[in-house]
N, C-alpha and C. Protein backbone atom coordinates (compact mmCIF):
# COMPACT_ATOMS: atom_id res chain seq x y z
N UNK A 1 -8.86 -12.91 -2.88
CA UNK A 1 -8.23 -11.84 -3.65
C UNK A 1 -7.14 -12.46 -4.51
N UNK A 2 -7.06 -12.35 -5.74
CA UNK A 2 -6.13 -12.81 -6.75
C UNK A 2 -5.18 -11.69 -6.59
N UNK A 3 -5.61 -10.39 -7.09
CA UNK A 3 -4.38 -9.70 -6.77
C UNK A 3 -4.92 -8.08 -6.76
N UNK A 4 -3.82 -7.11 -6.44
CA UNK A 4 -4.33 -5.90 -5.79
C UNK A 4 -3.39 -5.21 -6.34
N UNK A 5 -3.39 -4.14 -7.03
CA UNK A 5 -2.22 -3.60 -8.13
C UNK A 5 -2.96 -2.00 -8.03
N UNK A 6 -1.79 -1.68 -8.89
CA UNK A 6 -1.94 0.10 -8.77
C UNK A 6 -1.00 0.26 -10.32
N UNK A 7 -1.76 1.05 -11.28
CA UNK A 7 -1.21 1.46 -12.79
C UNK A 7 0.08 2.02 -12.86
N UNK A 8 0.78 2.61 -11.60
CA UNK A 8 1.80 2.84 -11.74
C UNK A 8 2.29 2.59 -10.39
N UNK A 9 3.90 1.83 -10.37
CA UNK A 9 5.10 1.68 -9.19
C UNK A 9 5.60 3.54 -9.00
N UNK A 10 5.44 4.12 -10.26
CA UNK A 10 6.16 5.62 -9.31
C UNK A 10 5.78 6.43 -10.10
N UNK A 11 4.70 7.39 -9.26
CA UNK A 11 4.23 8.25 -10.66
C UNK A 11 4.26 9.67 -9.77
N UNK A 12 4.07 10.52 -10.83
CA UNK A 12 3.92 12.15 -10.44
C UNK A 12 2.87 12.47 -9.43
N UNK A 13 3.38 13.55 -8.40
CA UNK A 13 2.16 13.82 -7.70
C UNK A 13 0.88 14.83 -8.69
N UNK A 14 -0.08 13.93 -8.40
CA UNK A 14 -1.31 14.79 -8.88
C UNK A 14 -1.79 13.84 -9.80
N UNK A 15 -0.76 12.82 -10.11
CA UNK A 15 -1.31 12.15 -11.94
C UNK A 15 -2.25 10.70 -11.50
N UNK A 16 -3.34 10.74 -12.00
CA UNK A 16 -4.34 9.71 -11.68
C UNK A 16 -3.99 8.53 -11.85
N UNK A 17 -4.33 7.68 -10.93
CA UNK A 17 -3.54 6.38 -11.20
C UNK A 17 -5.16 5.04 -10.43
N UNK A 18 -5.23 4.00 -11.31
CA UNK A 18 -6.21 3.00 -11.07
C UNK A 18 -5.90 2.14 -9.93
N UNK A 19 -6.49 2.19 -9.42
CA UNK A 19 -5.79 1.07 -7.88
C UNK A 19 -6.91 -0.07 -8.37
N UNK A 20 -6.84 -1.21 -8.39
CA UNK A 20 -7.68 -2.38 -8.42
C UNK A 20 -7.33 -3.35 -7.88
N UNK A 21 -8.45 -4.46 -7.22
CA UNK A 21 -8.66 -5.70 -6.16
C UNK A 21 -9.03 -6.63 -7.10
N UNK A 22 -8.69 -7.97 -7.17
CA UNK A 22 -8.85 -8.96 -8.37
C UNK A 22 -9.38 -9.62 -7.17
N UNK A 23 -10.51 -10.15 -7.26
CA UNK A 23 -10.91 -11.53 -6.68
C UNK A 23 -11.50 -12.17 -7.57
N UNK A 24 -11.82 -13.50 -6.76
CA UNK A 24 -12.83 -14.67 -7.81
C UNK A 24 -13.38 -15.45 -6.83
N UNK A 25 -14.51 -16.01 -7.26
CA UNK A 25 -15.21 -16.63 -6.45
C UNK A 25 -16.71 -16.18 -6.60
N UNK A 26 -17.70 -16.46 -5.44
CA UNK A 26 -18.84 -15.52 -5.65
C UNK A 26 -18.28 -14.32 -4.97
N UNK A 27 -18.08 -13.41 -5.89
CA UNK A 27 -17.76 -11.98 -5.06
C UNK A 27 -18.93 -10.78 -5.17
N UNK A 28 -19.96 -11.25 -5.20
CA UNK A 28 -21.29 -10.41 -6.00
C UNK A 28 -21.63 -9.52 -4.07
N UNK A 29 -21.38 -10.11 -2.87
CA UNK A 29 -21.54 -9.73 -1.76
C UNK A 29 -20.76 -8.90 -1.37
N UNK A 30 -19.57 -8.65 -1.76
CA UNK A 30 -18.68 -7.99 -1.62
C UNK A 30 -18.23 -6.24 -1.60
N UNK A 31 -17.46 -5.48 -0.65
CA UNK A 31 -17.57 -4.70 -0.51
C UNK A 31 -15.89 -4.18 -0.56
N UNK A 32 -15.17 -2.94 -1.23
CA UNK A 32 -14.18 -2.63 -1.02
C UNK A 32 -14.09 -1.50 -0.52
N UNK A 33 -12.91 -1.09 0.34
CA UNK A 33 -12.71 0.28 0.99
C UNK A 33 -11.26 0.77 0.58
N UNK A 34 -10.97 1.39 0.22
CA UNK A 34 -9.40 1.64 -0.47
C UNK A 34 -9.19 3.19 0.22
N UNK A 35 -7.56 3.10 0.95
CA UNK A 35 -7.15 3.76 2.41
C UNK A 35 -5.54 4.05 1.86
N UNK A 36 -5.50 5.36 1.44
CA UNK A 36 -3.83 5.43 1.18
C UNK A 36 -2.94 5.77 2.70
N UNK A 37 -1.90 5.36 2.77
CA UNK A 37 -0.97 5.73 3.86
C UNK A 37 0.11 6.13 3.17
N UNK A 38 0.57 8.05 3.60
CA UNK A 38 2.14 8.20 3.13
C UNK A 38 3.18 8.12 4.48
N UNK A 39 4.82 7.97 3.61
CA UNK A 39 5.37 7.74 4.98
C UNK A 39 5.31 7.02 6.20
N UNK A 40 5.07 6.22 6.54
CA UNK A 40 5.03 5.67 7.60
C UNK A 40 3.67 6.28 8.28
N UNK A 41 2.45 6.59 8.13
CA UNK A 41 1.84 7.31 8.79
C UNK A 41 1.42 8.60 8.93
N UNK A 42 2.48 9.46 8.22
CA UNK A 42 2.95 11.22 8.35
C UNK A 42 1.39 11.57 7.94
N UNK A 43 1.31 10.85 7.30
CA UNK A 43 -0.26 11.19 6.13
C UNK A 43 -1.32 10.18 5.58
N UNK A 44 -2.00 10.59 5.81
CA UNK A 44 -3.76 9.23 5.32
C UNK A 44 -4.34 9.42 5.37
N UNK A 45 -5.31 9.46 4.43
CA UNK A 45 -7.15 9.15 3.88
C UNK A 45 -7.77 8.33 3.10
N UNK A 46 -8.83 8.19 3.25
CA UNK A 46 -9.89 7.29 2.44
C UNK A 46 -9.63 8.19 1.15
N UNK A 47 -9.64 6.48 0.45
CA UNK A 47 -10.00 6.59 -1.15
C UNK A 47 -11.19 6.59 -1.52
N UNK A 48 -12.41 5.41 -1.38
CA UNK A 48 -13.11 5.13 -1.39
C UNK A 48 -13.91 4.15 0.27
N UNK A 49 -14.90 5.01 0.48
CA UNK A 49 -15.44 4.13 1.58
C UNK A 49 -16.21 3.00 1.27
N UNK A 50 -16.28 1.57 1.92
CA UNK A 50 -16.70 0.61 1.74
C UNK A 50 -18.09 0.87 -0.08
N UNK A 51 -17.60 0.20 -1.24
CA UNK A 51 -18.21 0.16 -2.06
C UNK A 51 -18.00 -1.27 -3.01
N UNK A 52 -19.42 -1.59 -3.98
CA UNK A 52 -19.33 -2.85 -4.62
C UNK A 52 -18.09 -2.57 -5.42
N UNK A 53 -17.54 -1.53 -5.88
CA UNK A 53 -16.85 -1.12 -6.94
C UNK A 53 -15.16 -1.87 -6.44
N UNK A 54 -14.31 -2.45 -7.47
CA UNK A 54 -13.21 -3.24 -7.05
C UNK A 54 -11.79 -2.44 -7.43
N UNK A 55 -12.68 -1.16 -8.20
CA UNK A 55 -11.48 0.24 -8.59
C UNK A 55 -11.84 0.68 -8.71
N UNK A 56 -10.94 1.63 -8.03
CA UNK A 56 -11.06 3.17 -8.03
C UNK A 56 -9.61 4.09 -8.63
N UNK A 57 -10.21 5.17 -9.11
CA UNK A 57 -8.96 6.13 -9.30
C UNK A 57 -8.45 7.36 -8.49
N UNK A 58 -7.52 7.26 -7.99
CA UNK A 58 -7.06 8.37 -7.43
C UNK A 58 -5.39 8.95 -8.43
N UNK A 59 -5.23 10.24 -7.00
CA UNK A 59 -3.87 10.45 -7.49
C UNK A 59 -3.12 11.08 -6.28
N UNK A 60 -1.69 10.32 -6.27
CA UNK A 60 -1.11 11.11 -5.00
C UNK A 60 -1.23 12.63 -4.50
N UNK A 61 -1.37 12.70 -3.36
CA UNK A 61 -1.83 14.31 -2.78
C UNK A 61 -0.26 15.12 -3.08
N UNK A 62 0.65 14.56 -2.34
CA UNK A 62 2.20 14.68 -1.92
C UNK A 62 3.54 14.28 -2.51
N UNK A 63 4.68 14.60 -2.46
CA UNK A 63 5.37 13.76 -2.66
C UNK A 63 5.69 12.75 -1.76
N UNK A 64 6.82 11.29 -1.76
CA UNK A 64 6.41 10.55 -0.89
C UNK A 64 6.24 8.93 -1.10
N UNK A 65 6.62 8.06 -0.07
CA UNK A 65 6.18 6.44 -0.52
C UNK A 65 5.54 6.13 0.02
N UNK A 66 4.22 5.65 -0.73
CA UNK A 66 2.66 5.45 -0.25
C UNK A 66 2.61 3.64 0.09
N UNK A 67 2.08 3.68 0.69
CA UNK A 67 1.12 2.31 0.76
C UNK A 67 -0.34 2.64 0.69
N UNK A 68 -0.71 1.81 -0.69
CA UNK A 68 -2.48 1.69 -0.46
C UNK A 68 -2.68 0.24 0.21
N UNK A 69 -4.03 0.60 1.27
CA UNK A 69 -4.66 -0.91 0.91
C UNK A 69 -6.11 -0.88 0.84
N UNK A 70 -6.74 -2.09 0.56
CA UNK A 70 -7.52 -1.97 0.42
C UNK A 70 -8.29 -3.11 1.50
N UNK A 71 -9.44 -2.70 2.37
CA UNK A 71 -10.18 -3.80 3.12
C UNK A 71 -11.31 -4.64 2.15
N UNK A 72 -11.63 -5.95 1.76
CA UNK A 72 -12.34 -6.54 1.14
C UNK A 72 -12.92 -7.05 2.17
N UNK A 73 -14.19 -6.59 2.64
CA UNK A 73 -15.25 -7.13 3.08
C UNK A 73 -16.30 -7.83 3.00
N UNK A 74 -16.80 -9.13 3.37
CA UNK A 74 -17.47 -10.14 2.96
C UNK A 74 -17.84 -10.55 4.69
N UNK A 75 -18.96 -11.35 3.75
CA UNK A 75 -20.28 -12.38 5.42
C UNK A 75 -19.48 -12.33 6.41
N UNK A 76 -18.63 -12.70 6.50
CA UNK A 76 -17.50 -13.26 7.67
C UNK A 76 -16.62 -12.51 8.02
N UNK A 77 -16.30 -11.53 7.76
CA UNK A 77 -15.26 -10.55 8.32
C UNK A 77 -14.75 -9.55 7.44
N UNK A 78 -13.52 -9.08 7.41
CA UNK A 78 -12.65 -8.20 6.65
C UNK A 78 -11.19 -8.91 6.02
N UNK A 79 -10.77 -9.04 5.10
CA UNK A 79 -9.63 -9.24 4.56
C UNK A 79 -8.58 -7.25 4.06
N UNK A 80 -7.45 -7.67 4.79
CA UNK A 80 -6.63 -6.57 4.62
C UNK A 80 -5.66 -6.90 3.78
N UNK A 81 -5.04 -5.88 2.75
CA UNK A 81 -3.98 -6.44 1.56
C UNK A 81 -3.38 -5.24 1.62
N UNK A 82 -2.43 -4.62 0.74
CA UNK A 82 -1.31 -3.44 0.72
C UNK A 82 -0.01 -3.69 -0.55
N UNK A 83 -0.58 -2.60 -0.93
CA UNK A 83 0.88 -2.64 -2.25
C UNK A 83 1.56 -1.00 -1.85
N UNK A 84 2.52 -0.91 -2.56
CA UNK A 84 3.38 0.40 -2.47
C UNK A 84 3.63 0.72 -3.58
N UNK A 85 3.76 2.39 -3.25
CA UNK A 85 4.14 3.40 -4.77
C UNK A 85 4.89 4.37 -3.95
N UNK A 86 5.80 5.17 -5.49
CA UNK A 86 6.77 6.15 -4.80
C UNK A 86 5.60 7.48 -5.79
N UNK A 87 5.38 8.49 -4.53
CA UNK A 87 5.20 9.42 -5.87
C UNK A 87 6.25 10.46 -5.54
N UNK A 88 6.54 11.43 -6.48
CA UNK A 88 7.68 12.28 -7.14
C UNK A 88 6.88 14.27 -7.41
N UNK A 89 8.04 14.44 -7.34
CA UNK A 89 7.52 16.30 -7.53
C UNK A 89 8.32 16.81 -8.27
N UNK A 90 8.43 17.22 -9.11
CA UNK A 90 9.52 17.73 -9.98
C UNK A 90 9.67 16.67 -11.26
N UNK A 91 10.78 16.74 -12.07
CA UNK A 91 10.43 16.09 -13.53
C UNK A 91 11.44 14.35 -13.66
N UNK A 92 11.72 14.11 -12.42
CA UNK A 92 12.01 12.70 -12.38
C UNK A 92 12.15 11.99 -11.53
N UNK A 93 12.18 10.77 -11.22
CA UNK A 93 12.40 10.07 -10.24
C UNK A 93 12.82 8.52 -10.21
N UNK A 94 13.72 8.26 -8.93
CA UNK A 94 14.61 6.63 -8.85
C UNK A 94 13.97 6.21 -8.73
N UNK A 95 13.36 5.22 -9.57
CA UNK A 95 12.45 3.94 -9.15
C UNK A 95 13.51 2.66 -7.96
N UNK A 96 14.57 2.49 -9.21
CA UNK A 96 15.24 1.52 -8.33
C UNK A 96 16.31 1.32 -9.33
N UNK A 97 17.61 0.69 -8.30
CA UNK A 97 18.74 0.23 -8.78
C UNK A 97 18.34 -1.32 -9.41
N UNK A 98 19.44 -1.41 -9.95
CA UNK A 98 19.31 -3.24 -10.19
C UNK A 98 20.52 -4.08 -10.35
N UNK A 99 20.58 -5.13 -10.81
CA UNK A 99 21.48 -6.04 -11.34
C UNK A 99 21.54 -7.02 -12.10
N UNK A 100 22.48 -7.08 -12.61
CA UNK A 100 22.03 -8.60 -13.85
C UNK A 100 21.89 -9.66 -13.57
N UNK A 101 22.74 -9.53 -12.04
CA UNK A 101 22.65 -11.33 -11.48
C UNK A 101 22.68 -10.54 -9.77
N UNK A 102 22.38 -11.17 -9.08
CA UNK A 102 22.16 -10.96 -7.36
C UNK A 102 23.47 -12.46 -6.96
N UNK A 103 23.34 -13.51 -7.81
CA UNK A 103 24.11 -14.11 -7.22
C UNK A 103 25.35 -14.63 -8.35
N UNK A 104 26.39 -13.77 -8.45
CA UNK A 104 26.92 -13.86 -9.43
C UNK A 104 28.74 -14.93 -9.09
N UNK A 105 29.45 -14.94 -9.72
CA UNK A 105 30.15 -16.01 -9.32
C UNK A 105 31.30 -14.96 -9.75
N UNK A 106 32.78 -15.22 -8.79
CA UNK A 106 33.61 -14.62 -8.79
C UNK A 106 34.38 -14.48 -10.26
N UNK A 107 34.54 -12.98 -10.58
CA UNK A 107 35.55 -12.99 -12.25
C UNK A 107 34.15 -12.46 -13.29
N UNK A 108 32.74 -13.00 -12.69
CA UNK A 108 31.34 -12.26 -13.70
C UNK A 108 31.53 -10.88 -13.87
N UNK A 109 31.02 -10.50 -14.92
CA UNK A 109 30.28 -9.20 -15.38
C UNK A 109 29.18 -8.89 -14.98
N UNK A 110 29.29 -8.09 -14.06
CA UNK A 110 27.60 -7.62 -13.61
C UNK A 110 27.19 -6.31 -13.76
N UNK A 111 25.89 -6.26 -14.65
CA UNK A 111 25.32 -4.56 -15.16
C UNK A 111 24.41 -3.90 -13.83
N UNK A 112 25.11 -3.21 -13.48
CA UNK A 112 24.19 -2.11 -12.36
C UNK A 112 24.43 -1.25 -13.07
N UNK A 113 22.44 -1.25 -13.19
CA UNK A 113 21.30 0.38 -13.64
C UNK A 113 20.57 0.63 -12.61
N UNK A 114 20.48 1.82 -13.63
CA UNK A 114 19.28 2.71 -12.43
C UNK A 114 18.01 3.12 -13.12
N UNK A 115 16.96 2.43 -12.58
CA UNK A 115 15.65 2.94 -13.38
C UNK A 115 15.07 4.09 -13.55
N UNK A 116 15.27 5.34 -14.25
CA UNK A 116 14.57 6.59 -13.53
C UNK A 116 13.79 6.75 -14.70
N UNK A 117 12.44 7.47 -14.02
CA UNK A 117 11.50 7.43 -14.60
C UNK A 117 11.57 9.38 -14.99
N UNK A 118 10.45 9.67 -16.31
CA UNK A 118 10.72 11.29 -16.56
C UNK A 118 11.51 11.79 -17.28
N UNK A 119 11.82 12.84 -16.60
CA UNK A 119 13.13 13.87 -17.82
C UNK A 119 14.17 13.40 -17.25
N UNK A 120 15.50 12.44 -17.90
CA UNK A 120 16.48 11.75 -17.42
C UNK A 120 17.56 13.08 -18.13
N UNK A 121 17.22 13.80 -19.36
CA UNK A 121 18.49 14.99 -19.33
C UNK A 121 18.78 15.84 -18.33
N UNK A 122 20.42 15.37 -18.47
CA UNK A 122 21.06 16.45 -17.93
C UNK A 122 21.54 15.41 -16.03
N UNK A 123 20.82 14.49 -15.81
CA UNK A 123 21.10 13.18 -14.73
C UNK A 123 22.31 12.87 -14.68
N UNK A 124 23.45 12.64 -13.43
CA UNK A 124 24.90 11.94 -13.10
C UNK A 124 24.44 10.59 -12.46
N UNK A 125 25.08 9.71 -12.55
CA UNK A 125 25.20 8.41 -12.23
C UNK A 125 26.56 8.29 -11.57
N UNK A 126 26.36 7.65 -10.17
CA UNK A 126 27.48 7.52 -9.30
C UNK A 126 27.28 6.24 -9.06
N UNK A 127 28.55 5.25 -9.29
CA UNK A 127 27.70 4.22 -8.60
C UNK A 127 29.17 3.35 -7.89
N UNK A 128 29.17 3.35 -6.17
CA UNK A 128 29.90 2.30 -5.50
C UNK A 128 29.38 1.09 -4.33
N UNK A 129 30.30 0.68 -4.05
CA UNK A 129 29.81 -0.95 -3.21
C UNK A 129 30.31 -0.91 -2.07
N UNK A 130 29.47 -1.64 -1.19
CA UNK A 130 30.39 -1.58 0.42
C UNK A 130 30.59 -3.10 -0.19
N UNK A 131 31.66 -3.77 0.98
CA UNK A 131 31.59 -4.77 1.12
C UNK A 131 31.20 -5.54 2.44
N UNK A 132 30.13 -6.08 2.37
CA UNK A 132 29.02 -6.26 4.22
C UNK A 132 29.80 -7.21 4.60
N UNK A 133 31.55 -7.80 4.39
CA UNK A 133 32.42 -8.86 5.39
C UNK A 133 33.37 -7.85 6.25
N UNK A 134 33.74 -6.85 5.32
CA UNK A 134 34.98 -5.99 5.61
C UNK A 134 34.37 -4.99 6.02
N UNK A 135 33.39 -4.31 5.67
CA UNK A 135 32.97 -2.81 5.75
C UNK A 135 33.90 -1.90 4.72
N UNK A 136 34.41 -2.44 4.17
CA UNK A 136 35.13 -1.53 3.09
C UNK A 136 34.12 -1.13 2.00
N UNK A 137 34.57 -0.06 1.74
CA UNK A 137 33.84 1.09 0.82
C UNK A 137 34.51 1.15 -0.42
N UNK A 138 34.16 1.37 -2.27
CA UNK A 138 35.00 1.79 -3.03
C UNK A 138 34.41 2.13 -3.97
N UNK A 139 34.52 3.04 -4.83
CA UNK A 139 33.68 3.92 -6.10
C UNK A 139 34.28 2.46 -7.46
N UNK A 140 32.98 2.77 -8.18
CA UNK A 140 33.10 1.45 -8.91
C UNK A 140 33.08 2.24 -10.05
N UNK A 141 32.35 3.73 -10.24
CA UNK A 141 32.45 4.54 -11.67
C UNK A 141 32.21 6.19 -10.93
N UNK A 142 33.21 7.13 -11.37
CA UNK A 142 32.85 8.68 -10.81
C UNK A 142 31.20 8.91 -11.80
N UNK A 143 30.86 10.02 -11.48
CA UNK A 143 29.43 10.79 -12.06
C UNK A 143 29.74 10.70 -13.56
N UNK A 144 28.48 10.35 -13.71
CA UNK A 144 28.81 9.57 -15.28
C UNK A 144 27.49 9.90 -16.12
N UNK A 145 27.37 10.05 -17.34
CA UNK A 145 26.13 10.45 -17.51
C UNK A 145 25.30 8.90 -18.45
N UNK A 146 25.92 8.07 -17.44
CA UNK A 146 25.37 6.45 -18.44
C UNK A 146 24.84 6.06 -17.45
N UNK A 147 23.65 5.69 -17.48
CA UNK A 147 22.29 5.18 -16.42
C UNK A 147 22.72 2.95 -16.15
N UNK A 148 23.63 2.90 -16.97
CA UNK A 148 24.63 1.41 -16.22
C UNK A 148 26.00 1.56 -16.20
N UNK A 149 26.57 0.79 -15.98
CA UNK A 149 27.66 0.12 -15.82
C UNK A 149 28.08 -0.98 -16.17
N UNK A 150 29.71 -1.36 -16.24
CA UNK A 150 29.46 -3.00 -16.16
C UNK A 150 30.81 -3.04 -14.50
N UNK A 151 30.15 -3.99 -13.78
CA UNK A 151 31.44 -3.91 -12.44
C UNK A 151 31.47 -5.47 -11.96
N UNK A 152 33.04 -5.63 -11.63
CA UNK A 152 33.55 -7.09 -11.59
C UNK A 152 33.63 -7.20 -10.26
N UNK A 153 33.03 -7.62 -9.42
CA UNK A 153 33.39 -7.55 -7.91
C UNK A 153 34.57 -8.20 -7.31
N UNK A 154 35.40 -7.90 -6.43
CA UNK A 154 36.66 -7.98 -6.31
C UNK A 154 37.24 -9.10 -5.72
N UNK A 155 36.27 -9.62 -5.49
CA UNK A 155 36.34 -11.26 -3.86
C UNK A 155 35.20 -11.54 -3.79
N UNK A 156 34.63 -12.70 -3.38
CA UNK A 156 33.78 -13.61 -2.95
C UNK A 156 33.06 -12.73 -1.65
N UNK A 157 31.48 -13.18 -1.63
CA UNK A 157 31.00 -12.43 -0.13
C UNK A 157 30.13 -11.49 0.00
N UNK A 158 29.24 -11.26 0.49
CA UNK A 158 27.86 -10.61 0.08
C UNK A 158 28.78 -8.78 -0.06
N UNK A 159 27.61 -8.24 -1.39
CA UNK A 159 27.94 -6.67 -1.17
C UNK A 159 26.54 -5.98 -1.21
N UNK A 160 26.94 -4.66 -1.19
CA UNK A 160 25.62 -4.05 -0.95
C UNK A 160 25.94 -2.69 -2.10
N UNK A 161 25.48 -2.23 -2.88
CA UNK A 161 26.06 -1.84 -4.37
C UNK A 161 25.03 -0.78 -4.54
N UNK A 162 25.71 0.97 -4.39
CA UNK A 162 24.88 1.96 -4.02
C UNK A 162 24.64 2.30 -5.43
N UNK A 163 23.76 3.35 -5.85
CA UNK A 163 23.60 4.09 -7.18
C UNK A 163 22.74 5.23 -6.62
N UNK A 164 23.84 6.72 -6.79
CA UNK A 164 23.59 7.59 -6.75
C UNK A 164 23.06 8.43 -7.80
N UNK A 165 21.95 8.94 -8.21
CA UNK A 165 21.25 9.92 -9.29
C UNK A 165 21.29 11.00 -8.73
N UNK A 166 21.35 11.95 -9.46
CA UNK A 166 21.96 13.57 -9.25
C UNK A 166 21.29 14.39 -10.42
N UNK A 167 20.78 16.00 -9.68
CA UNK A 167 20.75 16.52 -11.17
C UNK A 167 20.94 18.39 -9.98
N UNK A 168 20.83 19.58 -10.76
CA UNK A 168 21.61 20.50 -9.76
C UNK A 168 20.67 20.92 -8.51
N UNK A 169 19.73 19.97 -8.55
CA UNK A 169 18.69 20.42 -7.10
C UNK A 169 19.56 19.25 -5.93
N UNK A 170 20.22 18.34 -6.42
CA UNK A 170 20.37 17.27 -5.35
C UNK A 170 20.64 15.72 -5.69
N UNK A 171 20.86 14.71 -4.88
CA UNK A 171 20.59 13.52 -5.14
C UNK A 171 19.82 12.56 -4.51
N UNK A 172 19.37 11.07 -5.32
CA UNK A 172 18.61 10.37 -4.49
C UNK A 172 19.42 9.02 -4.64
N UNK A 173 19.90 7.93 -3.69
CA UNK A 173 20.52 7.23 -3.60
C UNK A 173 19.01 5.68 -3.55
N UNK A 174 19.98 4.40 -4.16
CA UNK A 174 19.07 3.45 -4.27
C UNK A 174 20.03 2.61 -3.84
N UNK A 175 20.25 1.10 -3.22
CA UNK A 175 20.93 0.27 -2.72
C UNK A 175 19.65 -1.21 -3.66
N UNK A 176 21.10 -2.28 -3.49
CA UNK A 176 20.79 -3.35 -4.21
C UNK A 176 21.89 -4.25 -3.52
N UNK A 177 21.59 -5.32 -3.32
CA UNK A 177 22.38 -6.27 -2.95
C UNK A 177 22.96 -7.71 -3.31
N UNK A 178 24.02 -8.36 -3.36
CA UNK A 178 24.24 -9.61 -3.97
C UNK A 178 25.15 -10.42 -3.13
N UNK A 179 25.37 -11.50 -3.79
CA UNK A 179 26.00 -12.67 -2.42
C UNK A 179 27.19 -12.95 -3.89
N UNK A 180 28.16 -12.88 -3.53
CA UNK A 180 29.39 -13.61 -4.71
C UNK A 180 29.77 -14.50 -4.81
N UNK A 181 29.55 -15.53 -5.02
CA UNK A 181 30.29 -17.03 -5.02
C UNK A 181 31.44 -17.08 -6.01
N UNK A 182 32.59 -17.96 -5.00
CA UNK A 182 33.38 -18.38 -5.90
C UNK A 182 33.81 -20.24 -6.32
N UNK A 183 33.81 -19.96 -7.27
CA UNK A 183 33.49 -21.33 -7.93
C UNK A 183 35.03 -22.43 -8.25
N UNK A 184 34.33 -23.04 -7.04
CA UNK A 184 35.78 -24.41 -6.63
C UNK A 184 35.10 -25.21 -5.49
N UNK A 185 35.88 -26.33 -5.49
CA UNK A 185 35.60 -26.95 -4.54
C UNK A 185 36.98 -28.07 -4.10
N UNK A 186 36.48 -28.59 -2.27
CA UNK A 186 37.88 -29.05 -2.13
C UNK A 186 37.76 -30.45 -3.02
């Protein structure tokens, strides 16, 4: 198997999406079975039962973070693989926080965004950091309607750097993490 992908990382429930198995080799014997799992288990069914075909299309039933996989069956046994998707209900959703650097050096500028996918009008952006030496907590920007930032971290030492999205049904929180170096030596 070269590789095993799905057309979209976070899409709407209901919206069709291509799941495909890349192999190479002689794969002319070959058989695929593609098996979504939501939640941890909460929920699962067959996509497709054992077929020559290497994609198929479906679309999430639920809202929810799926794992597909798919079994590639051949002479000799079964090969098992697994990718993940978020799907969403309503008109947007956090893919994920980020950063400009994960390992940034004490006194840097570092941009934490938030990826959201959909209707982003009318969205707050909250975004603060623990610090994982101290356990100290501190707001780095109040509700903001700018999907980044720019934030200088305060000391050397791994943090863990929240981003809250909001709109008047609620919020969904994303975490990202970085290690700070500071730059000297004895």
């Amino acid at each position: 198997l070269d590789s095993f992908t799905v057309s979209k990382q976070v899409a709407k429930v209901g919206e069709t999406l291509t799941i495909s198995a890349k192999t190479s080799g002689n794969n002319r014997a070959l058989a695929y079975k593609f098996v979504w799992m939501r939640d941890s288990w909460a929920d699962w069914g067959v996509i497709q039962q054992p077929a020559a075909s290497p994609s198929v299309a479906w679309a999430p039933p639920a809202p929810g973070n799926y794992t597909l996989f798919v079994d590639v069956l051949h002479s000799t046994g079964v090969e098992e693989y697994s990718t993940t998707l978020e799907a969403y209900e309503g008109s947007w959703a956090f893919a994920a926080a980020a950063l400009s650097s994960s390992e940034p050096a004490l006194g840097d500028a570092v941009t934490v965004s938030a990826s959201v996918q959909g209707d982003t009008a009318g969205l707050s952006y909250k975004y603060s950091y623990e610090n994982l030496s101290t356990g100290e907590w501190r707001l780095i920007a109040a509700p903001s309607a700018s999907a980044s930032i720019t934030w200088r971290p305060p000391s050397a030492g791994p943090f863990r750097v929240y981003v809250d999205v909001a709109d008047s049904k609620g919020y969904k929180t994303r975490t990202v993490d970085c290690v700070v170096s500071e730059d000297w030596s004895l």
